[in-house]
PDB file of N, CA and C in Angstrom:
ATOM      1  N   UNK A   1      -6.861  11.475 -10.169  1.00  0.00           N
ATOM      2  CA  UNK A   1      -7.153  10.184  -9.571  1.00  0.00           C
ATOM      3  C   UNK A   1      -7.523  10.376  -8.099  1.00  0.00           C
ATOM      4  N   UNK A   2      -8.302   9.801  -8.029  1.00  0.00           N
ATOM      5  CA  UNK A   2      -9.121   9.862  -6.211  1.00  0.00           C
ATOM      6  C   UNK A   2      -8.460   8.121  -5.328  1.00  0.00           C
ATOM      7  N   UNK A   3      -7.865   8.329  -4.267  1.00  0.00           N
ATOM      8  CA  UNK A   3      -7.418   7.481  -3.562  1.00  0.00           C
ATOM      9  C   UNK A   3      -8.058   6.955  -2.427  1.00  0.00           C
ATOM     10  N   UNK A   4      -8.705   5.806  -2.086  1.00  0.00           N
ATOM     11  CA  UNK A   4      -9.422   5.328  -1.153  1.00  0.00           C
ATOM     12  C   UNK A   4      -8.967   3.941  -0.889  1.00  0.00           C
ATOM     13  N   UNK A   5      -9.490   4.101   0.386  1.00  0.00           N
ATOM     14  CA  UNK A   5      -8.466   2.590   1.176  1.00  0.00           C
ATOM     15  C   UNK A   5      -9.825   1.812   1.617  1.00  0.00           C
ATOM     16  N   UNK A   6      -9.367   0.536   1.493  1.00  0.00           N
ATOM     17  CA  UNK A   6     -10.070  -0.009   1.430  1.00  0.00           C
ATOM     18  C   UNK A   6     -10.600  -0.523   3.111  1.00  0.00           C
ATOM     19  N   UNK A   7     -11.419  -1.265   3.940  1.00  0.00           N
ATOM     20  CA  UNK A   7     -11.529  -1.211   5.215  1.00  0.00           C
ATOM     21  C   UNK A   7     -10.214  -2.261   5.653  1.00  0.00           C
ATOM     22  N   UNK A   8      -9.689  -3.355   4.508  1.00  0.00           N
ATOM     23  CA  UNK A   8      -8.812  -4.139   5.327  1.00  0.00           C
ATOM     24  C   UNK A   8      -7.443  -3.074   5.139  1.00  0.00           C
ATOM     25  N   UNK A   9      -7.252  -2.450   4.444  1.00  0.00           N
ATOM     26  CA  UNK A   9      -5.663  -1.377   3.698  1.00  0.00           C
ATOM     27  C   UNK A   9      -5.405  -0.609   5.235  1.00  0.00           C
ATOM     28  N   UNK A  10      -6.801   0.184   6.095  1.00  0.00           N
ATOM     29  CA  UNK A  10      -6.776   1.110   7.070  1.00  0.00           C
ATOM     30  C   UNK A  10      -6.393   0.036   8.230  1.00  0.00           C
ATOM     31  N   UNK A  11      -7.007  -1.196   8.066  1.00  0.00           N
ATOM     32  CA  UNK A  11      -6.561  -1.846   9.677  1.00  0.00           C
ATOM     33  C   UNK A  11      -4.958  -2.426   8.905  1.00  0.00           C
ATOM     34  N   UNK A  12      -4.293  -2.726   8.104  1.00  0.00           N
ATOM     35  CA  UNK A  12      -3.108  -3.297   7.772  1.00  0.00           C
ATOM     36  C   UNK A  12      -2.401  -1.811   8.312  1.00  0.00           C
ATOM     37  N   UNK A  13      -2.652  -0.794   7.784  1.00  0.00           N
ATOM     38  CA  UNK A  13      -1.597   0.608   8.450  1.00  0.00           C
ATOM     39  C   UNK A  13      -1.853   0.318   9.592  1.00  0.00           C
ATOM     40  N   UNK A  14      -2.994   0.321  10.788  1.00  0.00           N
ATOM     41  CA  UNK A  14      -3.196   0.766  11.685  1.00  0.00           C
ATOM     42  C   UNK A  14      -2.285  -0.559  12.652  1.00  0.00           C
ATOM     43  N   UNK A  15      -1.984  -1.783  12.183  1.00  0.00           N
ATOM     44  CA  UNK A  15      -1.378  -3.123  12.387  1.00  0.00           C
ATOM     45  C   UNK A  15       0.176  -2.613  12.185  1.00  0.00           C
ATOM     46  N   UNK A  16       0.428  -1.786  11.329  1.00  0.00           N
ATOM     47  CA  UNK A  16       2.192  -1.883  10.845  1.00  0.00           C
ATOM     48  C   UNK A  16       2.125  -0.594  11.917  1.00  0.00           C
ATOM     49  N   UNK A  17       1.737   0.377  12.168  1.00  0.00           N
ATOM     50  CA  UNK A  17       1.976   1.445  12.814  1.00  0.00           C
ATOM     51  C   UNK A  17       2.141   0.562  14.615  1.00  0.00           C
ATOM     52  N   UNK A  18       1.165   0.087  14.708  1.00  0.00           N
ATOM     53  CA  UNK A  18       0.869  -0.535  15.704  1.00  0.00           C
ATOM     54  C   UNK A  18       2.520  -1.158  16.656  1.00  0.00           C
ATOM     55  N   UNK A  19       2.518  -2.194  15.436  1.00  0.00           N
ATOM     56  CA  UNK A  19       4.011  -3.116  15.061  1.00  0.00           C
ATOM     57  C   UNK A  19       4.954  -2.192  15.785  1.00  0.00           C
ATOM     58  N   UNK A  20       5.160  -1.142  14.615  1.00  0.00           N
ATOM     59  CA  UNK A  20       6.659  -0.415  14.650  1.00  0.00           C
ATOM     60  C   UNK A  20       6.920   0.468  16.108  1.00  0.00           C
ATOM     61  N   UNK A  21       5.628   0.662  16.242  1.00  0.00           N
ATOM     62  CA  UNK A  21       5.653   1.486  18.152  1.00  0.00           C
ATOM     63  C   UNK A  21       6.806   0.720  19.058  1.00  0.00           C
ATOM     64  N   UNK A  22       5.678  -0.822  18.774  1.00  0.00           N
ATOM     65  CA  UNK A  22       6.350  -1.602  20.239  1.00  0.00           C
ATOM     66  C   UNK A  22       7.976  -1.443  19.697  1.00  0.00           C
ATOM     67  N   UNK A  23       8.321  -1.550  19.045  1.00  0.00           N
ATOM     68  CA  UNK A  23       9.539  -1.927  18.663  1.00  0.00           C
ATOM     69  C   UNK A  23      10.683  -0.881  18.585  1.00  0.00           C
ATOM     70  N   UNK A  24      10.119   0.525  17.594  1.00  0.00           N
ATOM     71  CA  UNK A  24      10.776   1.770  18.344  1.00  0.00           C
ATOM     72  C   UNK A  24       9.825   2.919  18.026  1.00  0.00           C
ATOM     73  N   UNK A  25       8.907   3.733  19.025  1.00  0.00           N
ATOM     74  CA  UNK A  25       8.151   4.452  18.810  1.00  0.00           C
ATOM     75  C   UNK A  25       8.358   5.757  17.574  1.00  0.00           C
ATOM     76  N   UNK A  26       9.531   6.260  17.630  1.00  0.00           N
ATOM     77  CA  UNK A  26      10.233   7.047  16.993  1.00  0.00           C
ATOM     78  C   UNK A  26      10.012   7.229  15.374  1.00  0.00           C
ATOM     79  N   UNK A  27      10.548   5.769  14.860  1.00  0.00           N
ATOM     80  CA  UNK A  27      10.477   5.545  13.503  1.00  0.00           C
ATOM     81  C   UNK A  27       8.992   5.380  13.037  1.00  0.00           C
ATOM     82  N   UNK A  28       8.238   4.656  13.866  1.00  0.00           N
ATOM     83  CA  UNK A  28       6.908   4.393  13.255  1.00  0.00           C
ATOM     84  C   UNK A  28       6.450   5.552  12.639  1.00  0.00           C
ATOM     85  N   UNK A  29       6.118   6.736  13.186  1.00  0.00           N
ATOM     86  CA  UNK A  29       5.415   7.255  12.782  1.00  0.00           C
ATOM     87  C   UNK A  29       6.505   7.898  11.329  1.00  0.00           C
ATOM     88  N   UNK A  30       7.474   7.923  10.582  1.00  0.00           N
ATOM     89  CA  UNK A  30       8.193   7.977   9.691  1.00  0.00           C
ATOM     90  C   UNK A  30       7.702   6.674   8.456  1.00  0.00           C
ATOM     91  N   UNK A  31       7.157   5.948   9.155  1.00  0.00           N
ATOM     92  CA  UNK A  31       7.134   4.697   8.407  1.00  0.00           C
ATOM     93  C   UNK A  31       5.659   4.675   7.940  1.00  0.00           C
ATOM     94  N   UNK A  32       5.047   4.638   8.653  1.00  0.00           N
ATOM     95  CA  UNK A  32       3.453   5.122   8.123  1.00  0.00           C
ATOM     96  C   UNK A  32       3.466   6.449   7.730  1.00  0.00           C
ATOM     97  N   UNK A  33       4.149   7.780   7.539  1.00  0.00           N
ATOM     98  CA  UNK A  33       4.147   8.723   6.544  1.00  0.00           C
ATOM     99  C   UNK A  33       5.030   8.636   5.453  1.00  0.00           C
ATOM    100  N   UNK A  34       6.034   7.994   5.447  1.00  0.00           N
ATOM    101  CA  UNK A  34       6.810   7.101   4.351  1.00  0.00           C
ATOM    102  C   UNK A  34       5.749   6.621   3.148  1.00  0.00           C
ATOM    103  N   UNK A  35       5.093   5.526   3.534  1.00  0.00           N
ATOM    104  CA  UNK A  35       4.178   4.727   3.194  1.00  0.00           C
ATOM    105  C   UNK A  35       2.708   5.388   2.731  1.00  0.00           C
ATOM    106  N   UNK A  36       2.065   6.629   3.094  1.00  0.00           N
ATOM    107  CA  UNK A  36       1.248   7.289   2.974  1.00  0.00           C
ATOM    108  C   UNK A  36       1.100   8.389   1.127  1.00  0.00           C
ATOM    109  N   UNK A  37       2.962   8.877   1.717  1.00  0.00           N
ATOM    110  CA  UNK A  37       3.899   9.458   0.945  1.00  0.00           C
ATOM    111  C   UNK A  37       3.977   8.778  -0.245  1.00  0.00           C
ATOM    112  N   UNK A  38       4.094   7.204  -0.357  1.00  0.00           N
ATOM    113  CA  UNK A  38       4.381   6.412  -1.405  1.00  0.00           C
ATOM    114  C   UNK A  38       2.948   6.210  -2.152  1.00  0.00           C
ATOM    115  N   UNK A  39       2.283   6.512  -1.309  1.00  0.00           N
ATOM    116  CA  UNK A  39       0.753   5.731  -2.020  1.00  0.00           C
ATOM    117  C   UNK A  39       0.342   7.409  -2.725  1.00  0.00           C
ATOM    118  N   UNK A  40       0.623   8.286  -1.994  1.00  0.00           N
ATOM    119  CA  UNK A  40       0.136   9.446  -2.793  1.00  0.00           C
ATOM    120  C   UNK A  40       0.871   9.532  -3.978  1.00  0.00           C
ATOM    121  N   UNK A  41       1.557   8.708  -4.467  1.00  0.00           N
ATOM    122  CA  UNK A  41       2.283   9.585  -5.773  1.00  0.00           C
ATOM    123  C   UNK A  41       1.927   8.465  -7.306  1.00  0.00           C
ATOM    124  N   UNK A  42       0.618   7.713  -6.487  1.00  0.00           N
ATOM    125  CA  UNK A  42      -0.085   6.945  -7.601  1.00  0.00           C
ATOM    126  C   UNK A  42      -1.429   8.149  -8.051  1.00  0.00           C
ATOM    127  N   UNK A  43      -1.607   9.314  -7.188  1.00  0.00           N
ATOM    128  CA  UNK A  43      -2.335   9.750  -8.282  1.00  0.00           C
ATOM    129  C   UNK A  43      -1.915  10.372  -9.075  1.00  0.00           C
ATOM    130  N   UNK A  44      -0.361  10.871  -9.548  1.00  0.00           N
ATOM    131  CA  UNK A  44      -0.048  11.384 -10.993  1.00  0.00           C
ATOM    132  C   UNK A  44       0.978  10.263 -11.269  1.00  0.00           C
ATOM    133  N   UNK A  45       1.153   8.904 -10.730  1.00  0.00           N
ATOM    134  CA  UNK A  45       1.639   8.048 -11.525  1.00  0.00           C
ATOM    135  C   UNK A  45       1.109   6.762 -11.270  1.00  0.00           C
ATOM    136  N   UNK A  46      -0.189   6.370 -11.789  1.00  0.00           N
ATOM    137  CA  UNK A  46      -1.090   5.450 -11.653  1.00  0.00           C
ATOM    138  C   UNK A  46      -0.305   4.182 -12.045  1.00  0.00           C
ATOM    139  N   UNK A  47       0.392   3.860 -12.792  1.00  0.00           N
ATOM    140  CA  UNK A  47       0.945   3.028 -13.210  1.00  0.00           C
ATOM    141  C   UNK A  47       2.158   2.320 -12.179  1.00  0.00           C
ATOM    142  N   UNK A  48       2.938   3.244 -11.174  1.00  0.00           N
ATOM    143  CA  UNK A  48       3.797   3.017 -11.151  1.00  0.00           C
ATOM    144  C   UNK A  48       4.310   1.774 -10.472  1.00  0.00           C
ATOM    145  N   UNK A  49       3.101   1.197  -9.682  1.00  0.00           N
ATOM    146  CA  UNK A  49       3.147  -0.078  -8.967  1.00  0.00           C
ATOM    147  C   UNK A  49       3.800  -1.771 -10.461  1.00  0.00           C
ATOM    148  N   UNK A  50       3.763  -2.475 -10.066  1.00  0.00           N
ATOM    149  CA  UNK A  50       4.231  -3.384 -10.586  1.00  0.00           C
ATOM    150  C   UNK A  50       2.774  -4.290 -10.691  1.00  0.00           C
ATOM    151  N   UNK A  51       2.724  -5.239 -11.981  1.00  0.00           N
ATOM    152  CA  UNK A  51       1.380  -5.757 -12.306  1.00  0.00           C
ATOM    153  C   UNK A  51       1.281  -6.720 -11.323  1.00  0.00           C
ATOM    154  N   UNK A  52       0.299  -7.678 -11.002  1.00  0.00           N
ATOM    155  CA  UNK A  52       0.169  -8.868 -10.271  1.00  0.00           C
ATOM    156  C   UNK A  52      -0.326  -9.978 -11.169  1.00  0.00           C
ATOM    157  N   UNK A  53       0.822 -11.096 -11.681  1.00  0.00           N
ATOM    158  CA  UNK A  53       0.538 -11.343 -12.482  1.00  0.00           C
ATOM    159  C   UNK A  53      -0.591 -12.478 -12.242  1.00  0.00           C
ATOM    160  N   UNK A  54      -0.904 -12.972 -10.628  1.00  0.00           N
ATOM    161  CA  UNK A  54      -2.063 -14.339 -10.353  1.00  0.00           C
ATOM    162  C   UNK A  54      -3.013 -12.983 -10.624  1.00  0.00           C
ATOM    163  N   UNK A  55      -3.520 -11.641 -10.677  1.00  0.00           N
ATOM    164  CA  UNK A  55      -4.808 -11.272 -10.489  1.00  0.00           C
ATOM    165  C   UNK A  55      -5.239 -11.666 -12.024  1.00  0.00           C
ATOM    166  N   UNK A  56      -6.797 -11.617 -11.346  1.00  0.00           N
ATOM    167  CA  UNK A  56      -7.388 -11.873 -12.581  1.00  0.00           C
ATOM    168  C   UNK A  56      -7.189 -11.282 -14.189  1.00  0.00           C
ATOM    169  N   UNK A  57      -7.726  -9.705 -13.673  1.00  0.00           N
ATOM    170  CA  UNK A  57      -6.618  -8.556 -14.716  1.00  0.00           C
ATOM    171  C   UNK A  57      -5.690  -7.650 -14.077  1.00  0.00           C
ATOM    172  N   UNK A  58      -4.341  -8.535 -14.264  1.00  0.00           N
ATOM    173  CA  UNK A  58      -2.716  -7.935 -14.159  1.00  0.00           C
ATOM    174  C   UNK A  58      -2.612  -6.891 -14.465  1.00  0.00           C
ATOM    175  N   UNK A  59      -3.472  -5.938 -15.133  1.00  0.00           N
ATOM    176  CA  UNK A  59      -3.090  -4.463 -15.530  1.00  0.00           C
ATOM    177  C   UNK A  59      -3.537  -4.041 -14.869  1.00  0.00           C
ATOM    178  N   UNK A  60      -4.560  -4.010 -13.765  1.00  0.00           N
ATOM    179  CA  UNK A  60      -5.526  -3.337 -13.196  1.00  0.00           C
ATOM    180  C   UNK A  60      -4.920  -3.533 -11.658  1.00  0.00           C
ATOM    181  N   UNK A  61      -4.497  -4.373 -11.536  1.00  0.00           N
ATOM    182  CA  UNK A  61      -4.353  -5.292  -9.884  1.00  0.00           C
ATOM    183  C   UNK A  61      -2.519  -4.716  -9.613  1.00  0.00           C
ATOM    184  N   UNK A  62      -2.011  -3.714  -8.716  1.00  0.00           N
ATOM    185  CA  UNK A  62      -0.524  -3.808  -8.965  1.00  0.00           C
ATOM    186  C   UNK A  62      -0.243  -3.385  -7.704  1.00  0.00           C
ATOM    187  N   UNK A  63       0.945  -3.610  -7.434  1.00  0.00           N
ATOM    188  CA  UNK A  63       1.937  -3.783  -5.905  1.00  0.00           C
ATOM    189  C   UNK A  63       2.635  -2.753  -6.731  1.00  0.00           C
ATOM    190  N   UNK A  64       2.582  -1.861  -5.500  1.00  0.00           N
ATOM    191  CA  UNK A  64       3.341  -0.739  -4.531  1.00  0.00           C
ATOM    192  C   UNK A  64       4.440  -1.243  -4.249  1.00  0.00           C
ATOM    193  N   UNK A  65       5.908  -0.992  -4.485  1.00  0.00           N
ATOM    194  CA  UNK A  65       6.979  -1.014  -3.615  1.00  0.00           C
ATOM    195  C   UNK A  65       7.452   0.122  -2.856  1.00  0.00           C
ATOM    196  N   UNK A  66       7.554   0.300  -1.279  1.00  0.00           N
ATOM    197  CA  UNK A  66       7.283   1.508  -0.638  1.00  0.00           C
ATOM    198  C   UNK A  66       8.312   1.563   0.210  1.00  0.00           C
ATOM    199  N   UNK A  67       9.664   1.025   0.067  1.00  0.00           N
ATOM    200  CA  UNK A  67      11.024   0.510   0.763  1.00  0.00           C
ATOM    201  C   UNK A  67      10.578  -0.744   1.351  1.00  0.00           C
ATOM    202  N   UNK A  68      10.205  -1.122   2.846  1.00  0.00           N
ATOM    203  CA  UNK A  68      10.547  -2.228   2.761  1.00  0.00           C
ATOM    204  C   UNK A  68       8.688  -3.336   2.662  1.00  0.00           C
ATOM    205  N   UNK A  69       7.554  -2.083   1.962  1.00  0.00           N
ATOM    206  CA  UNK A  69       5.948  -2.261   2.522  1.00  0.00           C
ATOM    207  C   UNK A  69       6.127  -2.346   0.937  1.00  0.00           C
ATOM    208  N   UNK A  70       4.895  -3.244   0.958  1.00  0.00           N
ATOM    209  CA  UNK A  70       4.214  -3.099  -0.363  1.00  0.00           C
ATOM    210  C   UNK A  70       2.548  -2.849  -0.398  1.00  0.00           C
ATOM    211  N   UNK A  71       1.852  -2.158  -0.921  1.00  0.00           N
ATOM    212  CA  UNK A  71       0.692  -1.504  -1.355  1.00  0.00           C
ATOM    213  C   UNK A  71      -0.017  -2.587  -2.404  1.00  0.00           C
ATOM    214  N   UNK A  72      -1.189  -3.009  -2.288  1.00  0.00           N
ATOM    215  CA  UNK A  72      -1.578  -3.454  -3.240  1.00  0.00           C
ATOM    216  C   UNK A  72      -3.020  -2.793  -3.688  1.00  0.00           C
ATOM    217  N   UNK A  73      -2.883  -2.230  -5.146  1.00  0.00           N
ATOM    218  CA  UNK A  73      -4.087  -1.841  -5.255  1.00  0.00           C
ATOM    219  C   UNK A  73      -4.733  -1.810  -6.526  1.00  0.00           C
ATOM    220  N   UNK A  74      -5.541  -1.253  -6.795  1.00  0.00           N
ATOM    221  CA  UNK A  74      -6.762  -1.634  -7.826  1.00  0.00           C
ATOM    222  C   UNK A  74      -7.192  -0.313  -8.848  1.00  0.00           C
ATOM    223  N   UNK A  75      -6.152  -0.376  -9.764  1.00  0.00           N
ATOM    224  CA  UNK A  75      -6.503   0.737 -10.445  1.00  0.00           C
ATOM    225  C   UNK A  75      -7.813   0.828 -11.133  1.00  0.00           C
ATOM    226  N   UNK A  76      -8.696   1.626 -11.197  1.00  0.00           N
ATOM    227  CA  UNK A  76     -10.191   1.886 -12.445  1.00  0.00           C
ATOM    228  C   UNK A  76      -9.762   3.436 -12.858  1.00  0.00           C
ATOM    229  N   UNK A  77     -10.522   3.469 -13.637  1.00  0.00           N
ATOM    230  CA  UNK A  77     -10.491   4.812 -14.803  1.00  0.00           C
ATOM    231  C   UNK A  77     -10.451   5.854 -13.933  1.00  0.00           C
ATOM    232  N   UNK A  78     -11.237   6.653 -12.796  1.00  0.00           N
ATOM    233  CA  UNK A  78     -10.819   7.563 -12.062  1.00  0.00           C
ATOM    234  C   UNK A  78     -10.469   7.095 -10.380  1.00  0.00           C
ATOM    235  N   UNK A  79      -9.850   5.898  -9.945  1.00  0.00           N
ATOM    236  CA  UNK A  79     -10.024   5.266  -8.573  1.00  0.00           C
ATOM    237  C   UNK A  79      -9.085   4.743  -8.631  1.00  0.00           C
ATOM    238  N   UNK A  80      -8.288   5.006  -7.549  1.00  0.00           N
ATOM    239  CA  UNK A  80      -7.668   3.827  -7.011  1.00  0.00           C
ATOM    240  C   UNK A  80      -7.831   3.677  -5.729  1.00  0.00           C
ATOM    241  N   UNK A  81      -8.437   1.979  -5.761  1.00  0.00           N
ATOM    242  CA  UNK A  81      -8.438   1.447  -4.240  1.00  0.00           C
ATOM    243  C   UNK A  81      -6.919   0.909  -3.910  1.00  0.00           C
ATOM    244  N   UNK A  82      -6.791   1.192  -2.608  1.00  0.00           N
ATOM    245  CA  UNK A  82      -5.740   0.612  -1.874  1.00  0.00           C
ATOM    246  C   UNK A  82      -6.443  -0.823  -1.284  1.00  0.00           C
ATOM    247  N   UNK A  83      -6.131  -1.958  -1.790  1.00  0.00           N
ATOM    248  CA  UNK A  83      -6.675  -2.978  -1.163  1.00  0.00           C
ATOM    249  C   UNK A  83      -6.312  -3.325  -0.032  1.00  0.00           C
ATOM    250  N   UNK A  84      -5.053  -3.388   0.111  1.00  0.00           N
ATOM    251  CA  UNK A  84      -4.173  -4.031   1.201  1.00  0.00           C
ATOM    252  C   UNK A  84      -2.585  -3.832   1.379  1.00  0.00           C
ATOM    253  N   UNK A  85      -1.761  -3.832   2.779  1.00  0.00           N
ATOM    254  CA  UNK A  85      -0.422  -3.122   3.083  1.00  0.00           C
ATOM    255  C   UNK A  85       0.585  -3.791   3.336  1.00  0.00           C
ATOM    256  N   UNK A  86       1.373  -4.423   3.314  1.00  0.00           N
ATOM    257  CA  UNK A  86       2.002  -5.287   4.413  1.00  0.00           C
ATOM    258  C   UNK A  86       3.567  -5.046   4.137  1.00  0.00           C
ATOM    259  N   UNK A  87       4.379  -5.871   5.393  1.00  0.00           N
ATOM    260  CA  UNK A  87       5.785  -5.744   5.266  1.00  0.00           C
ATOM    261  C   UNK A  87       6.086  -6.500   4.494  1.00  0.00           C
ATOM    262  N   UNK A  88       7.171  -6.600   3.642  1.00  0.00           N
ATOM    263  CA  UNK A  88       7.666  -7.522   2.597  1.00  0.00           C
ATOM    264  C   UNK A  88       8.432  -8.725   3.167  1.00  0.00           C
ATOM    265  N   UNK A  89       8.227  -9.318   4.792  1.00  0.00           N
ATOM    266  CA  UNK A  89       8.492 -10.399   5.368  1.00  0.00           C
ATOM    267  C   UNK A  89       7.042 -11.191   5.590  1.00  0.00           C
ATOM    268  N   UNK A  90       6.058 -10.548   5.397  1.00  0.00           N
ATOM    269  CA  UNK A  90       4.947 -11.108   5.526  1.00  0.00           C
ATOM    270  C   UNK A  90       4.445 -11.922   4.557  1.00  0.00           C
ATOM    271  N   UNK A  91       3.614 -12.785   5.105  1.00  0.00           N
ATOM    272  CA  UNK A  91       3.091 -13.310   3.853  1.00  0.00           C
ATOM    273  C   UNK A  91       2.069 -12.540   3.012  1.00  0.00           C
ATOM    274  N   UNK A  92       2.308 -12.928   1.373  1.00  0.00           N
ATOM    275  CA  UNK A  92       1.390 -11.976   0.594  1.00  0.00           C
ATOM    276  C   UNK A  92      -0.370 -12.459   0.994  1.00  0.00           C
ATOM    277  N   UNK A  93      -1.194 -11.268   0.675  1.00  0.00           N
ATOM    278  CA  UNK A  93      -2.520 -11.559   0.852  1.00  0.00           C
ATOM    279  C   UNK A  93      -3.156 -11.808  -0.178  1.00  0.00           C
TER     280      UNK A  93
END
């Protein structure tokens, strides 16, 4: 499986990395390789995200749980897009 982010997925990391600086420089960068870490292990377990059941097709469309981030992305036959990232206090996109 080949992993590609989508242009809004790279500014949502580049927003949570951003975030976690001001707040404590230290952890961020743990948190965006945390999160990096989590998304790599959809290419030998494509499935492992959870379905979305408003997408159009729920099998295809699935959230990442990544401790406290969720991943949303778009499985196809050899692809997965990373659509989009966010903290699980945020609102969903």
């Amino acid at each position: 499986m080949i992993i590609s982010y989508t242009p809004e997925a790279i500014g949502d990391l580049k927003r949570l990395r951003e975030f976690s600086e001001v707040k404590n420089p230290l952890p961020a960068q743990r948190v965006a390789t945390s999160i990096l870490n989590g998304i790599s292990q959809l290419k030998t377990f494509p499935y492992l995200g959870v379905e979305v059941q408003q997408a159009p097709n729920p099998e295809m469309v699935r959230d990442l749980i990544i401790g406290n981030y969720i991943a949303r992305y778009l499985l196809r036959s050899k692809n997965i897009d990373i659509l989009r990232i966010w903290h699980h206090k945020e609102d969903r996109l």
